[in-house]
N, C-alpha and C. Protein backbone atom coordinates (compact mmCIF):
# COMPACT_ATOMS: atom_id res chain seq x y z
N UNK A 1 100.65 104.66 140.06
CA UNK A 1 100.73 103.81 141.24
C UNK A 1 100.85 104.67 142.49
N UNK A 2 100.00 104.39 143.52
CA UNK A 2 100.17 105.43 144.83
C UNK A 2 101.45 104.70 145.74
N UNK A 3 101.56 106.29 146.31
CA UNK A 3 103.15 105.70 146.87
C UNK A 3 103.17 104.73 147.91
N UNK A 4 101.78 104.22 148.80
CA UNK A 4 101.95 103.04 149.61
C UNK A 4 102.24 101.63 148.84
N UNK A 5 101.69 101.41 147.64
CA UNK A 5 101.85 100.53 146.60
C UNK A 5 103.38 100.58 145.97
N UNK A 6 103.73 101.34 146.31
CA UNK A 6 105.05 101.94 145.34
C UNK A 6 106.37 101.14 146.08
N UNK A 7 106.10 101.43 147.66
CA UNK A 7 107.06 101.34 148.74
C UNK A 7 106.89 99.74 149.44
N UNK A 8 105.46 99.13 148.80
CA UNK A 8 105.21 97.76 149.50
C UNK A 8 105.89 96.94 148.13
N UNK A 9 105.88 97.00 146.77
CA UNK A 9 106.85 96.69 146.03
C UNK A 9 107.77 96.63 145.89
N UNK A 10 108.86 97.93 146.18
CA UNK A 10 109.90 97.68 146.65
C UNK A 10 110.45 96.77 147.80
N UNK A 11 109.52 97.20 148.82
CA UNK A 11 109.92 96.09 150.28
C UNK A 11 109.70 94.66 149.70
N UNK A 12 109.34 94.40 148.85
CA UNK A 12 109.07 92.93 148.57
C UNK A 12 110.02 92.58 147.33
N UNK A 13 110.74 93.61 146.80
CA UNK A 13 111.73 93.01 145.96
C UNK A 13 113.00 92.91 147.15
N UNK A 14 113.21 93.65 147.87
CA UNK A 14 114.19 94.17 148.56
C UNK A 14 114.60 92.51 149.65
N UNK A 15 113.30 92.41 149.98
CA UNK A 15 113.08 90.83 150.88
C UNK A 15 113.56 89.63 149.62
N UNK A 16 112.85 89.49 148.70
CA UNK A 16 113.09 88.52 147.84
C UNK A 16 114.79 88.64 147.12
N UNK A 17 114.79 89.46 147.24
CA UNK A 17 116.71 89.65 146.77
C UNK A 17 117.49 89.05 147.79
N UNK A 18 117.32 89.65 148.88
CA UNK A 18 118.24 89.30 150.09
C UNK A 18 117.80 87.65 150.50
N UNK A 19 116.76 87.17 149.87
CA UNK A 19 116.91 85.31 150.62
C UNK A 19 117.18 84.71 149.02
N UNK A 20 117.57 85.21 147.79
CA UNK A 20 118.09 84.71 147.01
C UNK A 20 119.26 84.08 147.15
N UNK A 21 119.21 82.83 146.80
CA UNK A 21 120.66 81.94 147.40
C UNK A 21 121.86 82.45 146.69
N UNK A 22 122.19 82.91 145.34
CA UNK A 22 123.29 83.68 144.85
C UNK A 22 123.52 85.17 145.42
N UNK A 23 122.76 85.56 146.03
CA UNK A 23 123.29 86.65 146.78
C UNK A 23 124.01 86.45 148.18
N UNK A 24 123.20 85.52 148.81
CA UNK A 24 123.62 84.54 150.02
C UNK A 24 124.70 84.17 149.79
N UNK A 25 125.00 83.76 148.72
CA UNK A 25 126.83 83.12 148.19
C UNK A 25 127.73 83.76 147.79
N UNK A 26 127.25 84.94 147.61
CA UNK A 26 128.28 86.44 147.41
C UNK A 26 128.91 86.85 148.18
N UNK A 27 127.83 87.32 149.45
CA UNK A 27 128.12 87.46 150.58
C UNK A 27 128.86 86.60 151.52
N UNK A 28 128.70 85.10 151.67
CA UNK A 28 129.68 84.13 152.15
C UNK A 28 130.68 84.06 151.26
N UNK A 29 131.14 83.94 150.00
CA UNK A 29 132.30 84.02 149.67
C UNK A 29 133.06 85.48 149.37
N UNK A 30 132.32 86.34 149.67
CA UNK A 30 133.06 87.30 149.28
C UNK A 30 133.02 88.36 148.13
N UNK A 31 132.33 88.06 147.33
CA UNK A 31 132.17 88.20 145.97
C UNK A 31 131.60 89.58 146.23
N UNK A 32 131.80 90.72 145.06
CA UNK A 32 131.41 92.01 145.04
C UNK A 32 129.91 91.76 144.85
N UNK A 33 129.48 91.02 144.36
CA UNK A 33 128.09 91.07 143.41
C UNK A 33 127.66 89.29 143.18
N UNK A 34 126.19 88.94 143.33
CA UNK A 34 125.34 87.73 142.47
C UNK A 34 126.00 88.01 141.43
N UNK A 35 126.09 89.08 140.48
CA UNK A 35 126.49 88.86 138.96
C UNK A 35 127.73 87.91 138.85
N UNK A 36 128.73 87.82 139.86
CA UNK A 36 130.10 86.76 139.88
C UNK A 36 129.67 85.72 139.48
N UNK A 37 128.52 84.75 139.76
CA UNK A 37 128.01 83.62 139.66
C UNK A 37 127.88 83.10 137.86
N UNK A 38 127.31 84.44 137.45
CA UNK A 38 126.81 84.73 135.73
C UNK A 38 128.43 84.26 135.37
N UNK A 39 129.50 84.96 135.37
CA UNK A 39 130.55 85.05 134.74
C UNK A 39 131.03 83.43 134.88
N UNK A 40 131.14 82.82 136.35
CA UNK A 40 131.88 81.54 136.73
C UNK A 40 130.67 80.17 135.69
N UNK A 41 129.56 80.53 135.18
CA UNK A 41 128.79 79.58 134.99
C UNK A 41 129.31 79.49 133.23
N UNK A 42 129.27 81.04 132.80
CA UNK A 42 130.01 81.82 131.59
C UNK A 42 131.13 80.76 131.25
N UNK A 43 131.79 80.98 131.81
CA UNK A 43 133.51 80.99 131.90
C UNK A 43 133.97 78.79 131.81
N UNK A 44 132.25 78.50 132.96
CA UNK A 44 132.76 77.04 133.08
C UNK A 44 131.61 76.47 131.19
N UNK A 45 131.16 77.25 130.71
CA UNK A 45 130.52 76.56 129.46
C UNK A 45 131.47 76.88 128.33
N UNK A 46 131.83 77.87 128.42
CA UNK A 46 132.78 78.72 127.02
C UNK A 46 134.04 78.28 127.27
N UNK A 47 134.64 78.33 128.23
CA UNK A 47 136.03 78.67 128.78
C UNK A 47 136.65 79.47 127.90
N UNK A 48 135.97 80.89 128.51
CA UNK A 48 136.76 82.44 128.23
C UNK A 48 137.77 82.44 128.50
N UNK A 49 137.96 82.67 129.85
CA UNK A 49 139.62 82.84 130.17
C UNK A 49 140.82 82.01 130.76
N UNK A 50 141.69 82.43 130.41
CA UNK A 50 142.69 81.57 130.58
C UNK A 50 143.75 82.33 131.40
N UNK A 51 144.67 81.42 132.18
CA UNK A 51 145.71 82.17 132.81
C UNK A 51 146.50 83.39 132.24
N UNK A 52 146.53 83.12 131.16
CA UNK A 52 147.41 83.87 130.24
C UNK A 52 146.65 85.24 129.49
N UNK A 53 145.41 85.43 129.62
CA UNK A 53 144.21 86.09 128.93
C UNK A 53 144.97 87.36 129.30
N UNK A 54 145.22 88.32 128.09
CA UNK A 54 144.46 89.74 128.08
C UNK A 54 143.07 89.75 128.07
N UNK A 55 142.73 90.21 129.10
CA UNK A 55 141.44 90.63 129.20
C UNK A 55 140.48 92.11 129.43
N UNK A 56 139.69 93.06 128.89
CA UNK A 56 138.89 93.91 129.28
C UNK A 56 137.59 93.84 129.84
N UNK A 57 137.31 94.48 130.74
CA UNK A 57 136.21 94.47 131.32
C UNK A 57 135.46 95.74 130.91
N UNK A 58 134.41 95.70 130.40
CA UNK A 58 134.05 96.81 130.10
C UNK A 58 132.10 96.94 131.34
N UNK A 59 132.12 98.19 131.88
CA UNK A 59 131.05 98.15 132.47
C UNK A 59 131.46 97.47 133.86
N UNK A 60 132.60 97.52 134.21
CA UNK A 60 133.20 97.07 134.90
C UNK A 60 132.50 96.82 136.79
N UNK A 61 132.18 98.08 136.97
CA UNK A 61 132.08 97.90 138.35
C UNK A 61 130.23 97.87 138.77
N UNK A 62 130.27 96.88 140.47
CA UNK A 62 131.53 97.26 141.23
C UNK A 62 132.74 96.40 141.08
N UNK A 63 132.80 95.42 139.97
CA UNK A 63 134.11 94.93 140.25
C UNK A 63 133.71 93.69 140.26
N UNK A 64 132.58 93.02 140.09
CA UNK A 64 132.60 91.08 140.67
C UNK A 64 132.77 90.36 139.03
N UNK A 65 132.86 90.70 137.94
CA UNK A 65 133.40 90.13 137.01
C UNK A 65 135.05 90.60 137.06
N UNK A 66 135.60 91.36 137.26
CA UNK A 66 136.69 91.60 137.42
C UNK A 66 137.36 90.63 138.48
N UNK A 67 136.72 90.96 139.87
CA UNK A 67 137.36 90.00 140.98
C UNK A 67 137.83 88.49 140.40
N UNK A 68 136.31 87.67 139.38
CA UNK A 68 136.25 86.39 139.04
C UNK A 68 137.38 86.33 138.56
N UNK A 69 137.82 87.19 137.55
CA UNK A 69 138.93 86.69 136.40
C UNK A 69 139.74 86.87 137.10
N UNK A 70 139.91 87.88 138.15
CA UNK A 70 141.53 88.46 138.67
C UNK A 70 141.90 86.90 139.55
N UNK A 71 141.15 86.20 139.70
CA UNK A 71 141.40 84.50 140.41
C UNK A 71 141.75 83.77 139.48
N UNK A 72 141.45 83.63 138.00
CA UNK A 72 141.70 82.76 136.69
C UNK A 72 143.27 83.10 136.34
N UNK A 73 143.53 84.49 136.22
CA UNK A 73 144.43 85.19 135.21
C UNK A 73 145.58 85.29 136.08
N UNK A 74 146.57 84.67 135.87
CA UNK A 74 148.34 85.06 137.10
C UNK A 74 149.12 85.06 135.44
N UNK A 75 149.40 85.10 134.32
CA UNK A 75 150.49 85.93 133.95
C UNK A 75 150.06 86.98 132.60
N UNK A 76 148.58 87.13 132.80
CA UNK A 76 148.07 88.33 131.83
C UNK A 76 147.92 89.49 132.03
N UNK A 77 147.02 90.32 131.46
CA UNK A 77 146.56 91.58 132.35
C UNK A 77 144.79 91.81 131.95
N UNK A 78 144.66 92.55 132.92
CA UNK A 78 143.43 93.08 133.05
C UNK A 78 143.26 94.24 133.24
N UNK A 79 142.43 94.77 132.57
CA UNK A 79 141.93 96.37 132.37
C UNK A 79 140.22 96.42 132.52
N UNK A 80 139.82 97.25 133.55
CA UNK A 80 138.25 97.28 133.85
C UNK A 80 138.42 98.44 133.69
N UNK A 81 137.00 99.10 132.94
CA UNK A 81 136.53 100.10 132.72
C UNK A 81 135.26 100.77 132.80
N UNK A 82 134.84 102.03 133.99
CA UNK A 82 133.70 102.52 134.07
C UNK A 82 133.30 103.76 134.25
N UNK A 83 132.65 104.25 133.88
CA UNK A 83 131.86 105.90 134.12
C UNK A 83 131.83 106.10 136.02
N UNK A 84 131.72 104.59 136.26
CA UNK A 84 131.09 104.42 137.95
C UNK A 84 132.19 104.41 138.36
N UNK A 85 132.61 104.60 140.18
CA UNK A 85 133.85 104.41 140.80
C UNK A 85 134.04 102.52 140.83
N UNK A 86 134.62 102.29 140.96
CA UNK A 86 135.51 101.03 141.51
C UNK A 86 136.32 100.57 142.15
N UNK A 87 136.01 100.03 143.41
CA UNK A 87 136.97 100.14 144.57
C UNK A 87 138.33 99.36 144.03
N UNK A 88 139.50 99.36 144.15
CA UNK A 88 140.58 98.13 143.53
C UNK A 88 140.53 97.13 143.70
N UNK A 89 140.92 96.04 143.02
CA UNK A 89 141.12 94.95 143.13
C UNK A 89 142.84 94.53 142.55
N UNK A 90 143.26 93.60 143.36
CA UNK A 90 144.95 93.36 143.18
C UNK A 90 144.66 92.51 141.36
N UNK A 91 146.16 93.33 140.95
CA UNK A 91 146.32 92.99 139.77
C UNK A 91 145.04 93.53 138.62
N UNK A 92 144.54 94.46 138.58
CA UNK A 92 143.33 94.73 138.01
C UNK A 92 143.70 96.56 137.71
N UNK A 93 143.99 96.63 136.31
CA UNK A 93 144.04 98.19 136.34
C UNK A 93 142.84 99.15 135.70
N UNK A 94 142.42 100.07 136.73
CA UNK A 94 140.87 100.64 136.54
C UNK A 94 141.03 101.88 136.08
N UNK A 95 140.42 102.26 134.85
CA UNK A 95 139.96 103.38 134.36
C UNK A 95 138.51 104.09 134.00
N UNK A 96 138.32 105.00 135.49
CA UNK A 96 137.03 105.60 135.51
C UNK A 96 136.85 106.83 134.70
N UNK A 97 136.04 105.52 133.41
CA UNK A 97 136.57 107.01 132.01
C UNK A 97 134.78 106.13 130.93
N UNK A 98 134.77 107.13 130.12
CA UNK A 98 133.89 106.53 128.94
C UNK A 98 134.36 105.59 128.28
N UNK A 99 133.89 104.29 128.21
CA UNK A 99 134.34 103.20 127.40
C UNK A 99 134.38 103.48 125.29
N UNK A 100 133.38 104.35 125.47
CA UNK A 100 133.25 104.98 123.97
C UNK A 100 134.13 106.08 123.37
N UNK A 101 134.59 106.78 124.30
CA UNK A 101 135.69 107.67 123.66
C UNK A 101 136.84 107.23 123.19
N UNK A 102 137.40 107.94 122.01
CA UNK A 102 138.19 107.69 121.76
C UNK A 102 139.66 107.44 121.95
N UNK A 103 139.72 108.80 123.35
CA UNK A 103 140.69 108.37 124.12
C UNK A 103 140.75 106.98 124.83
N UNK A 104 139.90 106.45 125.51
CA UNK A 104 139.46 105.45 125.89
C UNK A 104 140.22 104.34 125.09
N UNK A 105 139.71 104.14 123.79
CA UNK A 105 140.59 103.04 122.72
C UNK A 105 141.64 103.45 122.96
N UNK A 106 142.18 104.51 122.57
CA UNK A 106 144.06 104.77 122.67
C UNK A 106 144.43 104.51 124.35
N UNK A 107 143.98 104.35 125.39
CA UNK A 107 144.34 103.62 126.34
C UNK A 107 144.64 102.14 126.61
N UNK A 108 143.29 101.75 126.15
CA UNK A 108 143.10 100.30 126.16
C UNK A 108 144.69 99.59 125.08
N UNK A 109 144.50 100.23 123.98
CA UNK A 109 145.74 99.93 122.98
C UNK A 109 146.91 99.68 123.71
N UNK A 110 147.20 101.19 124.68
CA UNK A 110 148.62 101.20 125.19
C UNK A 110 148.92 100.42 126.13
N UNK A 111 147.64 100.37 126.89
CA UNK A 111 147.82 99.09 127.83
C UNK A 111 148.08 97.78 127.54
N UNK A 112 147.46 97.42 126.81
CA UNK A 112 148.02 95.41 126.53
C UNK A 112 148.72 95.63 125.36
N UNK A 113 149.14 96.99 124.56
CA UNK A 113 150.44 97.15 123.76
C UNK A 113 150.17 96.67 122.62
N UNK A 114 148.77 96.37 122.48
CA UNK A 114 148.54 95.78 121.23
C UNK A 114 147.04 95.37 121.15
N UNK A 115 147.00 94.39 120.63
CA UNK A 115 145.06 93.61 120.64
C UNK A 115 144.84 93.06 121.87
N UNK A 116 143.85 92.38 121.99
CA UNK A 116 143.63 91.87 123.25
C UNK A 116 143.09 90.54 123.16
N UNK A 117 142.96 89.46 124.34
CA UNK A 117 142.03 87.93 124.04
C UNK A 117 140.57 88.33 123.90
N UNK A 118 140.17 88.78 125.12
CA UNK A 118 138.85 88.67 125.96
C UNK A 118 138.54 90.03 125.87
N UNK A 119 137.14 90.04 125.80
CA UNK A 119 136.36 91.20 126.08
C UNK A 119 134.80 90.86 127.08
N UNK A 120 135.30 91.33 128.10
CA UNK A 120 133.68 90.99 128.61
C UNK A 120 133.34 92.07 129.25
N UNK A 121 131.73 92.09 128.88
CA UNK A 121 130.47 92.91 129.23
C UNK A 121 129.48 92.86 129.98
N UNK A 122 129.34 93.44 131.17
CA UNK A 122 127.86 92.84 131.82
C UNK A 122 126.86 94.13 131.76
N UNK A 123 127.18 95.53 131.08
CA UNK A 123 126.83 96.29 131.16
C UNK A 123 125.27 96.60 131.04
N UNK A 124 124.90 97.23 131.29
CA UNK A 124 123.07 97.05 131.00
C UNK A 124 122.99 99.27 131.20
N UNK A 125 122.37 99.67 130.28
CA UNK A 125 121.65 101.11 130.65
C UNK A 125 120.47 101.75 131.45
N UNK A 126 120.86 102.38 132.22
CA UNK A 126 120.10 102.66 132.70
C UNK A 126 118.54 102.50 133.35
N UNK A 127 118.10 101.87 134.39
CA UNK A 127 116.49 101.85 133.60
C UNK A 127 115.77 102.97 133.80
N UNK A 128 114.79 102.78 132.80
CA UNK A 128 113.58 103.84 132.81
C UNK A 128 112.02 103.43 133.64
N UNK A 129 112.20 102.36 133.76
CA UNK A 129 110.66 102.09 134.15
C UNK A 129 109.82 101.47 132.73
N UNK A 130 110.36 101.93 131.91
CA UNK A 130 109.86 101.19 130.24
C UNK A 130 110.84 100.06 129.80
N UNK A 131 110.34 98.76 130.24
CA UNK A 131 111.05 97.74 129.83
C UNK A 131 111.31 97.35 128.37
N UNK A 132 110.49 97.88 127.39
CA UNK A 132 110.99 97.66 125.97
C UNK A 132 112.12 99.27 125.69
N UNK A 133 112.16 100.07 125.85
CA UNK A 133 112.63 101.15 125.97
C UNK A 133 114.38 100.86 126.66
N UNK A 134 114.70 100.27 127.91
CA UNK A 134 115.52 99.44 128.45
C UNK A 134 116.24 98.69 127.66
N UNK A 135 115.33 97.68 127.31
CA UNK A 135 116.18 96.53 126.02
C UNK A 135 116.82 97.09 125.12
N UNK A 136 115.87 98.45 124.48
CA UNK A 136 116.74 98.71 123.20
C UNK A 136 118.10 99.22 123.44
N UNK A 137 118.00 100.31 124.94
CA UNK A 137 119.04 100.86 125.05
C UNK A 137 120.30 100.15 125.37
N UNK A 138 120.04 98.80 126.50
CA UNK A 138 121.22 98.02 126.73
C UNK A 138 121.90 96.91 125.60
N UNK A 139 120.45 96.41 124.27
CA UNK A 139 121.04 96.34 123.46
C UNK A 139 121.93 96.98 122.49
N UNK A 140 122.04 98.44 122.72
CA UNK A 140 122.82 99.26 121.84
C UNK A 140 123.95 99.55 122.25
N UNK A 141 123.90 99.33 123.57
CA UNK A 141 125.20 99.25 124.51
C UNK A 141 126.17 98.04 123.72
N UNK A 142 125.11 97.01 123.55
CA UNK A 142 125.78 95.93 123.05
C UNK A 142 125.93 95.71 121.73
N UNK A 143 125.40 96.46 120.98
CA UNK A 143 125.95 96.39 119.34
C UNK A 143 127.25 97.42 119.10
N UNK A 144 127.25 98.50 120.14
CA UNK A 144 128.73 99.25 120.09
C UNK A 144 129.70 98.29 120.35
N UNK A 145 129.85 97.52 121.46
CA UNK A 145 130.41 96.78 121.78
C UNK A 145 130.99 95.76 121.09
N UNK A 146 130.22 95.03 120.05
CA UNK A 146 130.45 94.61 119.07
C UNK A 146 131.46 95.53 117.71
N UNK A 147 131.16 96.57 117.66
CA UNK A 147 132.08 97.53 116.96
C UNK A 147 133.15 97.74 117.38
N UNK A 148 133.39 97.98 118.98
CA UNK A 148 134.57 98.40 119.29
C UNK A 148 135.59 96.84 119.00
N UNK A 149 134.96 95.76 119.32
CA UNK A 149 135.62 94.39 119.58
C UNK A 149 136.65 94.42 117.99
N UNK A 150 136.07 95.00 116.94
CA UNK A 150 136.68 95.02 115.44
C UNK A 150 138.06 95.58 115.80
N UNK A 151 138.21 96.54 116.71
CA UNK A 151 139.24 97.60 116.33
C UNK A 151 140.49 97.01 117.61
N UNK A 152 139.63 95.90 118.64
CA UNK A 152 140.83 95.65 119.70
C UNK A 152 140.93 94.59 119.90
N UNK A 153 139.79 93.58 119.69
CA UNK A 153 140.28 91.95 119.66
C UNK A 153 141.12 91.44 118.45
N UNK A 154 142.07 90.29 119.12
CA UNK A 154 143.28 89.57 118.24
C UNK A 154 141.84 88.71 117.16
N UNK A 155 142.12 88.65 116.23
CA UNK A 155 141.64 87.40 115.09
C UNK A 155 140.64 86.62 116.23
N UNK A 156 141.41 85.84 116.66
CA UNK A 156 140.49 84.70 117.29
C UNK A 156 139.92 84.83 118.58
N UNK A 157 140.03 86.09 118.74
CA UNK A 157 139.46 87.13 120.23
C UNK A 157 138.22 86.29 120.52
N UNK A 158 138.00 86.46 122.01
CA UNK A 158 136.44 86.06 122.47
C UNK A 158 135.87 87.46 123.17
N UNK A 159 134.77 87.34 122.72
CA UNK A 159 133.57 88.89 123.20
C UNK A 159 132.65 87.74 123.91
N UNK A 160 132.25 88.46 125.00
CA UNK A 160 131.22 88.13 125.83
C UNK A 160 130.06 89.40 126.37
N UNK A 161 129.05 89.49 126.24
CA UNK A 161 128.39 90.90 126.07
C UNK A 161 127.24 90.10 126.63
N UNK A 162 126.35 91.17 127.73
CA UNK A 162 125.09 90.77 128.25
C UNK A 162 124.38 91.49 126.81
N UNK A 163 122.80 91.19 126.47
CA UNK A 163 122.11 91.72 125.58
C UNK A 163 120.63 91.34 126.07
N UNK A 164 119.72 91.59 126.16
CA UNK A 164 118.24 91.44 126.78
C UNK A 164 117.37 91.09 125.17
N UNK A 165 116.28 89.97 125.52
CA UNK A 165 115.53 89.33 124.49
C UNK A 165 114.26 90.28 124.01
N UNK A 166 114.28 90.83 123.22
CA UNK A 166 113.57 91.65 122.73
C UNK A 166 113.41 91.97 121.44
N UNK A 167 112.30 93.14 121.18
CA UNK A 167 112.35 93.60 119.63
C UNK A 167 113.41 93.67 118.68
N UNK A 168 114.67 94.06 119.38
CA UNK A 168 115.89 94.05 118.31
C UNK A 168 116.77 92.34 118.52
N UNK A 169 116.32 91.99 119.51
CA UNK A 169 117.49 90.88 119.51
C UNK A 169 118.40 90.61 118.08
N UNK A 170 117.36 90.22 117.36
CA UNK A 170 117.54 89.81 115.90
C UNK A 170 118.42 90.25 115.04
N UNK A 171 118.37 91.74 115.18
CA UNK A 171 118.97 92.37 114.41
C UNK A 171 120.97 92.20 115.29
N UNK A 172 120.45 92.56 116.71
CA UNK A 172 121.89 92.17 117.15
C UNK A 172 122.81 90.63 116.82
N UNK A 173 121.63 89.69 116.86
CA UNK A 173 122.26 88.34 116.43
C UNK A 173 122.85 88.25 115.18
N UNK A 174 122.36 88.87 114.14
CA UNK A 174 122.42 89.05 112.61
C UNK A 174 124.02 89.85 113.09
N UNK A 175 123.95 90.77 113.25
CA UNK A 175 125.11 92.03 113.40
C UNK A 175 126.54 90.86 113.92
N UNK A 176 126.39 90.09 115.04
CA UNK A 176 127.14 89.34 115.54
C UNK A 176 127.79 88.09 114.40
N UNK A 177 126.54 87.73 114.24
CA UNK A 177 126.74 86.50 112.78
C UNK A 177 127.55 86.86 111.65
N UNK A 178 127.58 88.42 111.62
CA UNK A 178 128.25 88.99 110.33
C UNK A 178 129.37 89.19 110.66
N UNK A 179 129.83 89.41 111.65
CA UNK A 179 131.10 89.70 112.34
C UNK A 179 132.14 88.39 112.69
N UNK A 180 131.57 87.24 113.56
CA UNK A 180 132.69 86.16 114.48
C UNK A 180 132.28 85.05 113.76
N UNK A 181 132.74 84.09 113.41
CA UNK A 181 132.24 82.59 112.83
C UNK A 181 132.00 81.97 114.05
N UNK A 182 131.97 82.33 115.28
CA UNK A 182 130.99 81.55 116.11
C UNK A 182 130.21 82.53 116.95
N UNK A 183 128.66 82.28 116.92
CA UNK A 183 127.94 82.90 117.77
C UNK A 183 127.26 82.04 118.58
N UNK A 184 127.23 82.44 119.84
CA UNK A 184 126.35 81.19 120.99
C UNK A 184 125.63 82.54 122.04
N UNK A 185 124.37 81.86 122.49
CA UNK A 185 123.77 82.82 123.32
C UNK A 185 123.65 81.06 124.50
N UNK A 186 123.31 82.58 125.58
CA UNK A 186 123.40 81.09 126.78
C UNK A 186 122.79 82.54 128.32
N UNK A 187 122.00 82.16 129.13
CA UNK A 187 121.35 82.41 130.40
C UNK A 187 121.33 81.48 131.26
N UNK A 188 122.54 82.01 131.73
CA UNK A 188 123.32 81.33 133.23
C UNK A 188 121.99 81.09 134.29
N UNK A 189 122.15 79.90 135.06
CA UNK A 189 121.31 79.75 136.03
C UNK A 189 121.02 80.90 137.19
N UNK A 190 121.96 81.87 136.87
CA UNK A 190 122.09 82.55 138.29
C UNK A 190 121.40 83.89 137.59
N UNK A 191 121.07 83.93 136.55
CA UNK A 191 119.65 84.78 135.88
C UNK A 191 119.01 84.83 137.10
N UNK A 192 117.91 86.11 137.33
CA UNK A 192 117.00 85.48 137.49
C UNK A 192 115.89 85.41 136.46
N UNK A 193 115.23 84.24 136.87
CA UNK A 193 113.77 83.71 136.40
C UNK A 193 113.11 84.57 135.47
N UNK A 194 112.89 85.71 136.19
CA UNK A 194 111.91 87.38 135.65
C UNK A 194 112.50 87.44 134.71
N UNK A 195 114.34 87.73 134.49
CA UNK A 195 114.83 88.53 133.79
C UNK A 195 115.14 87.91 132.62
N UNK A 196 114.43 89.33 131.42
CA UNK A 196 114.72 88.63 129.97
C UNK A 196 116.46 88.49 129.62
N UNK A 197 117.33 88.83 130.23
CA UNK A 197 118.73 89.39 129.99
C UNK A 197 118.82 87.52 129.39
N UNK A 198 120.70 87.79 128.56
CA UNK A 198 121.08 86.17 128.28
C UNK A 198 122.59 87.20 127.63
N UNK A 199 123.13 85.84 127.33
CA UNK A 199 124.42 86.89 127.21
C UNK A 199 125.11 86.03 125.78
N UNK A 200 125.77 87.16 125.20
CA UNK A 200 126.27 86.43 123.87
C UNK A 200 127.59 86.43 123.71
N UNK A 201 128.08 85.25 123.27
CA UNK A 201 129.16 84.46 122.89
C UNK A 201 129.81 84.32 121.62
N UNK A 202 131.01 85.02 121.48
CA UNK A 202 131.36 85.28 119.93
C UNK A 202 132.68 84.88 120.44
N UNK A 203 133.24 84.17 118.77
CA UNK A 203 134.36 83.70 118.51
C UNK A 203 135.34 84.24 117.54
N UNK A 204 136.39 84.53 117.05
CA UNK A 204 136.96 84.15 116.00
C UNK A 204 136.17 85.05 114.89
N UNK A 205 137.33 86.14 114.41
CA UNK A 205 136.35 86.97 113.44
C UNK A 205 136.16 86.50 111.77
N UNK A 206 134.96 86.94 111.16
CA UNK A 206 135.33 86.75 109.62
C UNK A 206 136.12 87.38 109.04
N UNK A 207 136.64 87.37 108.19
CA UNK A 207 137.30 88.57 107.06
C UNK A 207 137.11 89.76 107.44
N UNK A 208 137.76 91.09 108.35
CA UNK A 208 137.26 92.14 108.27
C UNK A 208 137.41 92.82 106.92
């Protein structure tokens, strides 16, 4: 692609983002991010969290799934976690660390002192410019995720994890099915349109 083509694409995503009405509503209410919208649409179908929720954020920043809950949650705690910085948010404790290390788990542990309710994910990898290449990787983001949920959600824990519709979906749905006796997938209105992303909904584990 030549770079006048390159730079008139961008200017035209750049325009079409900014008169998107969920970004428009970010910005008037405040919100770190459109993604806030995903979580409140989340949150009003499932009802994830609760006042009382231990909750993790994983993939955390900049912070607009965090902000959402830190409005739900007055006598739990919350722990967001990212490789990226994250400006603070009140009542919200941030660790700019690898969500996969192992130190990482022995934090998360010491912090809510035990298991946890909630786990939510909006994380996505990197892109490459190769949209099947993309999927696999942010789906793998999300089948770890699913692993780690074994070792820190209570029994009847809820995981919430973005995952993109693609070649593996299947295998992630299967992986999920084997794990929670409830699985639900669901793509919030505040998607956009283009995007294959949808996000999955797990309940309540089987027999580990």
């Amino acid at each position: 692609m030549k770079k006048s083509k390159r730079i008139k694409k961008s200017n035209s995503w750049r325009i079409k983002h900014h008169r998107d009405q969920f970004f428009k509503k970010s910005k008037t209410l405040g919100y770190r991010s459109r993604a806030s919208f995903k979580l409140l649409e989340l949150n009003k179908k499932f009802k994830i969290i609760k006042k009382n929720s231990y909750l993790l954020d994983l993939g955390s920043s900049p912070g607009s799934w965090s902000q959402i809950a830190s409005k739900i949650i007055t006598t739990g705690k919350i722990l967001s976690i990212d490789i990226k910085k994250m400006e603070p948010i009140k009542n919200v404790k941030f660790l700019n660390c690898d969500i996969f290390d192992q130190s990482t788990k022995d934090k998360i542990t010491f912090f809510f002192r035990g298991r946890l309710d909630v786990i939510i994910s909006d994380m996505a990898a990197n892109t490459t410019g190769n949209k099947s290449l993309d999927s696999i990787r942010t789906n793998q983001l999300c089948a770890e995720v699913l692993s780690l949920s074994t070792k820190i959600l209570k029994p009847k824990g809820v995981l919430l994890s973005k995952l993109f519709m693609g070649e593996d979906f299947i295998e992630i749905k299967n992986l999920a099915k084997s794990t929670f006796k409830e699985v639900d997938f669901f793509k919030p209105e505040s998607s956009r349109n283009e995007s294959k992303e949808t996000y999955l909904h797990c309940k309540s584990f089987k027999t580990l």
